[in-house]
PDB file of N, CA and C in Angstrom:
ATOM      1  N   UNK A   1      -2.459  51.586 -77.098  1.00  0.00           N
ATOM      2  CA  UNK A   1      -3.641  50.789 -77.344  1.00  0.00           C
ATOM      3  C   UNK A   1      -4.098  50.174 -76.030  1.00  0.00           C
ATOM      4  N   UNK A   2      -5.591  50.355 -75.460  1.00  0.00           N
ATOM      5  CA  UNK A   2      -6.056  49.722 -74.626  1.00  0.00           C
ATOM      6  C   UNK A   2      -6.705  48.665 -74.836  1.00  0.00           C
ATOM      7  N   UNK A   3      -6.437  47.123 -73.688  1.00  0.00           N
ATOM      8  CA  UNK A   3      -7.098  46.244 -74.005  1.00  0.00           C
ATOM      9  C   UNK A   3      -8.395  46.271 -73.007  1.00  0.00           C
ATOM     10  N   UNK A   4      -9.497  45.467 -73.582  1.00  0.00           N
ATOM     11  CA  UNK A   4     -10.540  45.345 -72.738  1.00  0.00           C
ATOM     12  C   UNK A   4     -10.784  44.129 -72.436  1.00  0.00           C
ATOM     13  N   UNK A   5     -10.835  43.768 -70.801  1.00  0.00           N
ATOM     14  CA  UNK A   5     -10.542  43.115 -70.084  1.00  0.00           C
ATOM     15  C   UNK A   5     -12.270  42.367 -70.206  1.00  0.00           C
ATOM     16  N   UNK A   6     -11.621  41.113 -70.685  1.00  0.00           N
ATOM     17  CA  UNK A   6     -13.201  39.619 -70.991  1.00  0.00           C
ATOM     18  C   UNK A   6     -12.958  39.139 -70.003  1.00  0.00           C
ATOM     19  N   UNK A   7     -14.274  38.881 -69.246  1.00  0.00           N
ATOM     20  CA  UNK A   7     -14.038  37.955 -68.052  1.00  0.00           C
ATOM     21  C   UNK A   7     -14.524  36.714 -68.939  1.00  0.00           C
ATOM     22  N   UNK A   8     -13.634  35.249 -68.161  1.00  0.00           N
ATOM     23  CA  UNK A   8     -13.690  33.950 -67.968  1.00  0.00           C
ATOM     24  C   UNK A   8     -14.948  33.510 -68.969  1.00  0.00           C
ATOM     25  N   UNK A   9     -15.615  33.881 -68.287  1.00  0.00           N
ATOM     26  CA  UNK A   9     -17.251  33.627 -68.687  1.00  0.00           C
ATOM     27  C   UNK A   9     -17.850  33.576 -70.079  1.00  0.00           C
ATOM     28  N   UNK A  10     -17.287  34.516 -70.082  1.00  0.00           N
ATOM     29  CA  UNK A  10     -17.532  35.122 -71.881  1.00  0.00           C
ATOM     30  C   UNK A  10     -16.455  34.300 -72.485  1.00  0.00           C
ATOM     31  N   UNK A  11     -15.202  34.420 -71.921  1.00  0.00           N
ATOM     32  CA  UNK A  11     -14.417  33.575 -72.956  1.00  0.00           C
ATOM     33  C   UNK A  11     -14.885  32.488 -73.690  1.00  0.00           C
ATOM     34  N   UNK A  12     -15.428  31.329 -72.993  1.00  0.00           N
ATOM     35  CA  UNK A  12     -16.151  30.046 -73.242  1.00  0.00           C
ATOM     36  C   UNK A  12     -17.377  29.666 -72.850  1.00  0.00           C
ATOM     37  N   UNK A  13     -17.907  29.210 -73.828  1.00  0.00           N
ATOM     38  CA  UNK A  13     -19.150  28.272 -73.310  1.00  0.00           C
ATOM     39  C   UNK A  13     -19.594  27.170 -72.449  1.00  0.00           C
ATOM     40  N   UNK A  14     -18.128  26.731 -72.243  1.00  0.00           N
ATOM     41  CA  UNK A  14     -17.899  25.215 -71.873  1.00  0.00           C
ATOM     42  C   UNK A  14     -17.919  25.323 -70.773  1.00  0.00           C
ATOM     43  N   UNK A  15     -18.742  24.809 -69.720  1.00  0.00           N
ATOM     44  CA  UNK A  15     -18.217  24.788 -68.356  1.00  0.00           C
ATOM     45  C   UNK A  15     -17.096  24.104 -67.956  1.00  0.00           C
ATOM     46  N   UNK A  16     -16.224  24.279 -67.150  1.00  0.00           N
ATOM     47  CA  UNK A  16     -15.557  23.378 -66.743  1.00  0.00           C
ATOM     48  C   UNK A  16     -15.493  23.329 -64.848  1.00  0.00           C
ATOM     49  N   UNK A  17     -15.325  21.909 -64.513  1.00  0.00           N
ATOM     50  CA  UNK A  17     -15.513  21.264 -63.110  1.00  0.00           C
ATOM     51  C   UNK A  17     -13.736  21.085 -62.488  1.00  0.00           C
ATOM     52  N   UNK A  18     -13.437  21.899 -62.034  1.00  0.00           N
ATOM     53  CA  UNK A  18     -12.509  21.871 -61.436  1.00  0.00           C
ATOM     54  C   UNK A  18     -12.469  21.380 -60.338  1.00  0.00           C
ATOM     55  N   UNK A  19     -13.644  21.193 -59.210  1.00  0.00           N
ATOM     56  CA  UNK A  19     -13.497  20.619 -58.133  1.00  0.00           C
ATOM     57  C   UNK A  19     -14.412  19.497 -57.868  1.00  0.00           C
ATOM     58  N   UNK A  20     -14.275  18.200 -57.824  1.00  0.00           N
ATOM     59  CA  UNK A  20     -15.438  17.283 -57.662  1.00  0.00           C
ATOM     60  C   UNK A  20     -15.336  16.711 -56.358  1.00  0.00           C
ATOM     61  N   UNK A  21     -16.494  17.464 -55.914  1.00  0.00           N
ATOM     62  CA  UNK A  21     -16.696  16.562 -54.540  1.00  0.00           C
ATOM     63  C   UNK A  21     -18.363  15.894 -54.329  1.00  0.00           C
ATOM     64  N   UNK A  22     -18.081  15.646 -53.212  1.00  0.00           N
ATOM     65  CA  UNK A  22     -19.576  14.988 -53.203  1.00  0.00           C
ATOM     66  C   UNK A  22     -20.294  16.200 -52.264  1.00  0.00           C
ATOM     67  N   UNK A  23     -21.589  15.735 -52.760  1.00  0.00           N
ATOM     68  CA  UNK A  23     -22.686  17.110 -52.029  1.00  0.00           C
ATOM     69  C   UNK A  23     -22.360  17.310 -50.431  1.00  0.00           C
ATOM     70  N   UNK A  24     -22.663  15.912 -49.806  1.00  0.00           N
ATOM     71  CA  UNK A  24     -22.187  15.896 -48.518  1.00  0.00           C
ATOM     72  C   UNK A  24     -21.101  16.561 -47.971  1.00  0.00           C
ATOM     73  N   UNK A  25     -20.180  16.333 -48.965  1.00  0.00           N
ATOM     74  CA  UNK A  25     -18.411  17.161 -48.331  1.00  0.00           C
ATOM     75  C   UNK A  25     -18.470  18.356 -48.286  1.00  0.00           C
ATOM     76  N   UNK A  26     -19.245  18.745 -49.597  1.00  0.00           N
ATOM     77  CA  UNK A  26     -19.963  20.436 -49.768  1.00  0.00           C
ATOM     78  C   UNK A  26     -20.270  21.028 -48.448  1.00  0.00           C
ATOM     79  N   UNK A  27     -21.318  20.261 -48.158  1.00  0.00           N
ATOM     80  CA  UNK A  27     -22.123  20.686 -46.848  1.00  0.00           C
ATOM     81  C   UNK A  27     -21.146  20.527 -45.495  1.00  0.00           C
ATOM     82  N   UNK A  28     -20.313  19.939 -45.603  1.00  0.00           N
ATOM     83  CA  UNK A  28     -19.507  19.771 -44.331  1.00  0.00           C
ATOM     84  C   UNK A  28     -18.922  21.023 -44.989  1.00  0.00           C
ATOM     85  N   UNK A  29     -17.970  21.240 -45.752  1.00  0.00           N
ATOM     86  CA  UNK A  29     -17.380  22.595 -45.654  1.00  0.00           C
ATOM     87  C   UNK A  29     -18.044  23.974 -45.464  1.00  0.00           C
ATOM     88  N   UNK A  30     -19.311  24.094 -46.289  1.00  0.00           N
ATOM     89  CA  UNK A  30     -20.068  25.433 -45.981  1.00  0.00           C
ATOM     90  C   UNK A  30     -20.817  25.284 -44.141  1.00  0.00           C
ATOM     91  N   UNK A  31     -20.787  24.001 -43.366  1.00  0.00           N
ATOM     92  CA  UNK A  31     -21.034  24.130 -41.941  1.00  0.00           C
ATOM     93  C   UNK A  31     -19.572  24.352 -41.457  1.00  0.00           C
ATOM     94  N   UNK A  32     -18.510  24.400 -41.792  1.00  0.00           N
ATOM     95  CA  UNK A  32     -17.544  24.384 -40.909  1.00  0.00           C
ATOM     96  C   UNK A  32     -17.296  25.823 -41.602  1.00  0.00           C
ATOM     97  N   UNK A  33     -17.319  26.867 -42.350  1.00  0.00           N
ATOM     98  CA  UNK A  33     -17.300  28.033 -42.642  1.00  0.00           C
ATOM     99  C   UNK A  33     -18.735  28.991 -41.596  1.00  0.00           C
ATOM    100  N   UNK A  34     -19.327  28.187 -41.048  1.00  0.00           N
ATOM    101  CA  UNK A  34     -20.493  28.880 -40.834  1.00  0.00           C
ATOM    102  C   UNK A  34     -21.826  28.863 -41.246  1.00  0.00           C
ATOM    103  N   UNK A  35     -22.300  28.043 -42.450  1.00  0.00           N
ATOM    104  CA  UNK A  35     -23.345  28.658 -42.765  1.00  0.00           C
ATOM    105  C   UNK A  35     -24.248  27.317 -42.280  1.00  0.00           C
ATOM    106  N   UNK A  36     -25.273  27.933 -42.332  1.00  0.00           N
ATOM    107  CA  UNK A  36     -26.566  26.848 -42.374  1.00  0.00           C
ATOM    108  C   UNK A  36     -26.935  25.608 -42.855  1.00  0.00           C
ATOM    109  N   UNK A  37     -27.091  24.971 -43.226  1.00  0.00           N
ATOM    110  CA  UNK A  37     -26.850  23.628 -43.803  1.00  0.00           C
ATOM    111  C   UNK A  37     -27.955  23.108 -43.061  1.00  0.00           C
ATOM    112  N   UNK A  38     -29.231  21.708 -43.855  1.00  0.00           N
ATOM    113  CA  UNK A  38     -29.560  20.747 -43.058  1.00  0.00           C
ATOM    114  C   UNK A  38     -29.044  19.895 -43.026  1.00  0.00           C
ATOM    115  N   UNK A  39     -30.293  18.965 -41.615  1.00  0.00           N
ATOM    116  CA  UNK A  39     -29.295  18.007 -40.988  1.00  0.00           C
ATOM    117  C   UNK A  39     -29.187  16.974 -42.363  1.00  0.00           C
ATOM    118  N   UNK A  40     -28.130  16.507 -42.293  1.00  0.00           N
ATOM    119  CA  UNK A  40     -27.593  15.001 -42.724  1.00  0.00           C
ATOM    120  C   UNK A  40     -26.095  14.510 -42.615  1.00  0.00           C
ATOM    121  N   UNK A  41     -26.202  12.889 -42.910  1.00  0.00           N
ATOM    122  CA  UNK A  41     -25.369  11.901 -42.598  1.00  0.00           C
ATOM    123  C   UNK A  41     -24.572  11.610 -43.694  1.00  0.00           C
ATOM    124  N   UNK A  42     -23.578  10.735 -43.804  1.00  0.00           N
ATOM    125  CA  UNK A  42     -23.337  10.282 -45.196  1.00  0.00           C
ATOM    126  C   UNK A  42     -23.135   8.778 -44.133  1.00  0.00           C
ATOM    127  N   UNK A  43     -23.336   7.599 -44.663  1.00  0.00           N
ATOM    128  CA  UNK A  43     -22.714   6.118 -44.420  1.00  0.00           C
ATOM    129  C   UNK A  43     -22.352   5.808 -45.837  1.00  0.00           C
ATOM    130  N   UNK A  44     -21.506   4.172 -45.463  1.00  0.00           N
ATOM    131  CA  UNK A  44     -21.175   3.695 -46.420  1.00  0.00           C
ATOM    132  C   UNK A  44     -21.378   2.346 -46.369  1.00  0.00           C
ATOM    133  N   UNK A  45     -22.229   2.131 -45.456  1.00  0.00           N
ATOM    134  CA  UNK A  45     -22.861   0.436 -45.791  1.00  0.00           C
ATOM    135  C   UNK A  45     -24.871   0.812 -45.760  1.00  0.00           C
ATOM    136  N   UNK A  46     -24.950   0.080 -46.362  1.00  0.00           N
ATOM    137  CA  UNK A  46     -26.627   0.197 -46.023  1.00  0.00           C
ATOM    138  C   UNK A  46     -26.894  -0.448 -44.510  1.00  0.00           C
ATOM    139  N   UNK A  47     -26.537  -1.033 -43.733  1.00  0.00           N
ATOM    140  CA  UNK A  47     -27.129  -1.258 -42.251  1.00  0.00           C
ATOM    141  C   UNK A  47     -26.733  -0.340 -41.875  1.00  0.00           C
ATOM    142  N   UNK A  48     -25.971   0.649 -42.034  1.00  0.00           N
ATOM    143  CA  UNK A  48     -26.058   1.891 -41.177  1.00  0.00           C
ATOM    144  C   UNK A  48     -26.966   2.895 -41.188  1.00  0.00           C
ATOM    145  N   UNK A  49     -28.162   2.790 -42.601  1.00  0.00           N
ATOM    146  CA  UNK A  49     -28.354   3.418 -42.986  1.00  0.00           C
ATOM    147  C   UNK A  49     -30.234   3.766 -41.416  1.00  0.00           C
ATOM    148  N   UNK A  50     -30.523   2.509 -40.907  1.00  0.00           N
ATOM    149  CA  UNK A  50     -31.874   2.540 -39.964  1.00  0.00           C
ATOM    150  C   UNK A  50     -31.152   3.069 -39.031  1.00  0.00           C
ATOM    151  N   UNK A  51     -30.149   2.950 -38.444  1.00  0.00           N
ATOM    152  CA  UNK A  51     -29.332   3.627 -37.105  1.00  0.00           C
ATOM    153  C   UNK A  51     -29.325   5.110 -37.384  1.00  0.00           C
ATOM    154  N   UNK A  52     -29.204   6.137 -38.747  1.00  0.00           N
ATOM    155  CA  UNK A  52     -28.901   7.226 -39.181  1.00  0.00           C
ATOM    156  C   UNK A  52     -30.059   7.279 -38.929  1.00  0.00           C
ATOM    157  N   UNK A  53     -31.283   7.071 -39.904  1.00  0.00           N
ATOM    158  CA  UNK A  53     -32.819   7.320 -39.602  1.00  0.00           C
ATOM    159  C   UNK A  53     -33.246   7.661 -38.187  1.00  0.00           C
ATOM    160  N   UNK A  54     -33.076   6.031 -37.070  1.00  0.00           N
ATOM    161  CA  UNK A  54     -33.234   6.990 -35.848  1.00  0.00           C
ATOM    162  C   UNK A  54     -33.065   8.128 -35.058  1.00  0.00           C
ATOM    163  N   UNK A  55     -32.035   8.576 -36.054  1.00  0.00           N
ATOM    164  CA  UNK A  55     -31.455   9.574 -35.135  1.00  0.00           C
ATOM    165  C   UNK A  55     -31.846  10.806 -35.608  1.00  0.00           C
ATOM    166  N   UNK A  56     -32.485  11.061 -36.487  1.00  0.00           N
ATOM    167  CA  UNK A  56     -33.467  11.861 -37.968  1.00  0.00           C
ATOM    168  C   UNK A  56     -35.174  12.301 -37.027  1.00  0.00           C
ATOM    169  N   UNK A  57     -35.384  12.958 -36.086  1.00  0.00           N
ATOM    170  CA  UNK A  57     -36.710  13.221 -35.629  1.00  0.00           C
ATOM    171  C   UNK A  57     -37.752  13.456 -36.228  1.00  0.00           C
ATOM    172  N   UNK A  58     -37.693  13.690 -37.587  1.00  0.00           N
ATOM    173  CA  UNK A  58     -38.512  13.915 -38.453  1.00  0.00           C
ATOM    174  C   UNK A  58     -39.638  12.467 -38.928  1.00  0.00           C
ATOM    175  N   UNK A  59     -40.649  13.089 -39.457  1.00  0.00           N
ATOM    176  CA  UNK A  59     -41.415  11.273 -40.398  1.00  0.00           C
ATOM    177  C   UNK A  59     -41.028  11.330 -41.349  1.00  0.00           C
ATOM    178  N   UNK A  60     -40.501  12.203 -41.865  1.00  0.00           N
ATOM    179  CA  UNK A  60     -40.333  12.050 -43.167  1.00  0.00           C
ATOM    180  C   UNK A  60     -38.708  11.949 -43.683  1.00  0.00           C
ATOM    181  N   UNK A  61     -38.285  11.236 -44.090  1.00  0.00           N
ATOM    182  CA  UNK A  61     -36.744  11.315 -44.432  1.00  0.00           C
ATOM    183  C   UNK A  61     -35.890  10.841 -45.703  1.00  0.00           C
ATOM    184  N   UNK A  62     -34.920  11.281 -46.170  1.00  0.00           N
ATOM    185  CA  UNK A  62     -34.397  11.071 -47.620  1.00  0.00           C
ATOM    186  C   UNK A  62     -33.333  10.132 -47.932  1.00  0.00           C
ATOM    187  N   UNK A  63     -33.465   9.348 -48.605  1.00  0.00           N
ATOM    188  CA  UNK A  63     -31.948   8.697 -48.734  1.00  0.00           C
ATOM    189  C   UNK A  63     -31.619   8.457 -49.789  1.00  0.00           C
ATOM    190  N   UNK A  64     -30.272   8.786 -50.044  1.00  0.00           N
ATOM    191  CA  UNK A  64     -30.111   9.136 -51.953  1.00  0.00           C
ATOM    192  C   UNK A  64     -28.395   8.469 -51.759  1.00  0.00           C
ATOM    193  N   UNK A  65     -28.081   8.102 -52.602  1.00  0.00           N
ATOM    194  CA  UNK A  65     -27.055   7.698 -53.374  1.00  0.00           C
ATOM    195  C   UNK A  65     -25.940   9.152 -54.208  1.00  0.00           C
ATOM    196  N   UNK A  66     -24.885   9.035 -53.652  1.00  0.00           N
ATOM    197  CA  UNK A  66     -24.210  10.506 -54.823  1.00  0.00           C
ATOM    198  C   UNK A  66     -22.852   9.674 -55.129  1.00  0.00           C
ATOM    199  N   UNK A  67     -23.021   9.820 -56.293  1.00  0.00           N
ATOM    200  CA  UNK A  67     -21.636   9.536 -57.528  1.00  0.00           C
ATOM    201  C   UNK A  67     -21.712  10.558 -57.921  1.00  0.00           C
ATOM    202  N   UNK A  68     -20.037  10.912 -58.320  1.00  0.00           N
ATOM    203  CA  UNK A  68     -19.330  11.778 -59.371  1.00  0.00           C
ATOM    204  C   UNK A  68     -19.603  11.620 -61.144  1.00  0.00           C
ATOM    205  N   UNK A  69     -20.972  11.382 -61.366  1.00  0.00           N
ATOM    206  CA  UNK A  69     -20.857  11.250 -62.606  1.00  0.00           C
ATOM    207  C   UNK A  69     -21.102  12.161 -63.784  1.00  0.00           C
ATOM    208  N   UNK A  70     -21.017  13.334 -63.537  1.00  0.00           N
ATOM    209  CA  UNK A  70     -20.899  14.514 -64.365  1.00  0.00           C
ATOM    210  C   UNK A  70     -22.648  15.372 -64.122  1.00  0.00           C
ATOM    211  N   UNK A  71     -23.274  14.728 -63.671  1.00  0.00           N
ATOM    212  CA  UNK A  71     -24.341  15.520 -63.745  1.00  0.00           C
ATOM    213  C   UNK A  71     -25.819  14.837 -63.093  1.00  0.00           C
ATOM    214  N   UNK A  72     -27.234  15.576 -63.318  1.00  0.00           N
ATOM    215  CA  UNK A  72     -27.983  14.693 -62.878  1.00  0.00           C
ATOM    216  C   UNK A  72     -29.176  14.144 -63.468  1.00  0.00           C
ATOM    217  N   UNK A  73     -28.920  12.935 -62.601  1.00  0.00           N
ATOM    218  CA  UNK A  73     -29.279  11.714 -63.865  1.00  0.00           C
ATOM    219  C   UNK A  73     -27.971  10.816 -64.755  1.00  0.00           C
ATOM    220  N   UNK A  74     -27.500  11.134 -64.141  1.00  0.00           N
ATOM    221  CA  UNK A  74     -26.260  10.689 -65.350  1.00  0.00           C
ATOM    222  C   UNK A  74     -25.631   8.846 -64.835  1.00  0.00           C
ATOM    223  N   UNK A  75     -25.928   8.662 -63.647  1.00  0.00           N
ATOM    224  CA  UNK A  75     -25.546   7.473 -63.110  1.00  0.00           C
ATOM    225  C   UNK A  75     -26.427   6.787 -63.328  1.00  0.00           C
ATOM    226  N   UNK A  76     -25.727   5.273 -63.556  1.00  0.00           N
ATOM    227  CA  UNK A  76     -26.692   4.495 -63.348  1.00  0.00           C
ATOM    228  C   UNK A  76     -25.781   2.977 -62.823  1.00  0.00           C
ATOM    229  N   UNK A  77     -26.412   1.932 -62.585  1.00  0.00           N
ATOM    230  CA  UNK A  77     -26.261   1.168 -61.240  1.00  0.00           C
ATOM    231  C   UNK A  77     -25.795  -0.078 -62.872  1.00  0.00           C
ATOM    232  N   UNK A  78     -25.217  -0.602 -62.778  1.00  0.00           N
ATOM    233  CA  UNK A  78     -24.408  -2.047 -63.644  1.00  0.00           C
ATOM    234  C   UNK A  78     -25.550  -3.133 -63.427  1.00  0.00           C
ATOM    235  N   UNK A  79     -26.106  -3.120 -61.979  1.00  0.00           N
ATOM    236  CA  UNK A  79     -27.079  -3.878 -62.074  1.00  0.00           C
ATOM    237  C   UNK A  79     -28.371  -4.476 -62.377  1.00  0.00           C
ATOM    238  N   UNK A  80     -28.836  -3.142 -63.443  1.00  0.00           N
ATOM    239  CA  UNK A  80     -30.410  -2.574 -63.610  1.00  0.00           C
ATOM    240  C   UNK A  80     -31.032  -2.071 -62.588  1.00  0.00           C
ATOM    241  N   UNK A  81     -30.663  -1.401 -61.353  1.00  0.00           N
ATOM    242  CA  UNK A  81     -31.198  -1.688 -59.862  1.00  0.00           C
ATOM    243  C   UNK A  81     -31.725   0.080 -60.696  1.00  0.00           C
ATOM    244  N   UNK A  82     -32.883   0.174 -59.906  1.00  0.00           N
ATOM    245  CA  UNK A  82     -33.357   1.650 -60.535  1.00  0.00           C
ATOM    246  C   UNK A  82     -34.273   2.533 -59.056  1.00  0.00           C
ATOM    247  N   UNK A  83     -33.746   3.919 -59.686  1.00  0.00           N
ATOM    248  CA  UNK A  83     -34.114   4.611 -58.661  1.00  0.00           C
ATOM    249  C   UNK A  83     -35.695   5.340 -58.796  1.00  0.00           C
ATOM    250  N   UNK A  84     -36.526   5.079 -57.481  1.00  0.00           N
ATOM    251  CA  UNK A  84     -38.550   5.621 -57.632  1.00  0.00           C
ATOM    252  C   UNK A  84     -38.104   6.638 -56.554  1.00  0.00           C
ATOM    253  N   UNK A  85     -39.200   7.264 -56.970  1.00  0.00           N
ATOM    254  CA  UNK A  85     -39.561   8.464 -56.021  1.00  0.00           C
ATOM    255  C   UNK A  85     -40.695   7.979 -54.978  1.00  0.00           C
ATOM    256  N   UNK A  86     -41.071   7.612 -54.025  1.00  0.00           N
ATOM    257  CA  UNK A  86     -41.586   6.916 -53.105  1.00  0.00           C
ATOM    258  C   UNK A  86     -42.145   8.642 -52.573  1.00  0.00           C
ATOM    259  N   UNK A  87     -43.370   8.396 -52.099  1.00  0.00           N
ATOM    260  CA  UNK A  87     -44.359  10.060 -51.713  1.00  0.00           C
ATOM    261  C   UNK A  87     -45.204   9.221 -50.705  1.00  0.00           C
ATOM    262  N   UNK A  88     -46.302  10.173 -49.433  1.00  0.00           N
ATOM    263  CA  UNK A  88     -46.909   9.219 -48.507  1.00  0.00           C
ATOM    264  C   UNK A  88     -48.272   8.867 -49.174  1.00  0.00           C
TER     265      UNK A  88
END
């Protein structure tokens, strides 16, 4: 009797997250493998955050917040503090 070989995929529906990192760490590993990546920083105080900017040549620049919280949209701040999309 031959069996036929189910990949993973098919087995379940469920995704599962075996590795949680943050986007940033992502990007440090796929630049230290080689690949392309844009520029960015990670800090961990907000006054660091105008020193990073200067150093950003661009006018236009992003600054986002990343938690591990399963997905996106899924965080939110204890304080009511809420996140806008700011455009010129």
């Amino acid at each position: 009797m031959m069996r036929r070989f189910v990949p993973a995929v098919a087995r379940s529906a469920v995704q599962a997250r075996t590795l949680s990192i943050h986007e940033y760490q992502a990007k440090q590993l796929l630049r230290e493998a080689g690949c392309c990546v844009e520029e960015g920083y990670a800090v961990d105080k907000v006054e660091d955050v105008k020193a990073i900017c200067d150093k950003i040549s661009t006018d236009l620049k992003v600054v986002k917040s990343q938690i591990l919280a399963g997905g996106r949209g899924r965080g939110t701040f204890d304080t009511g503090f809420e996140v806008r999309l700011l455009t010129h």
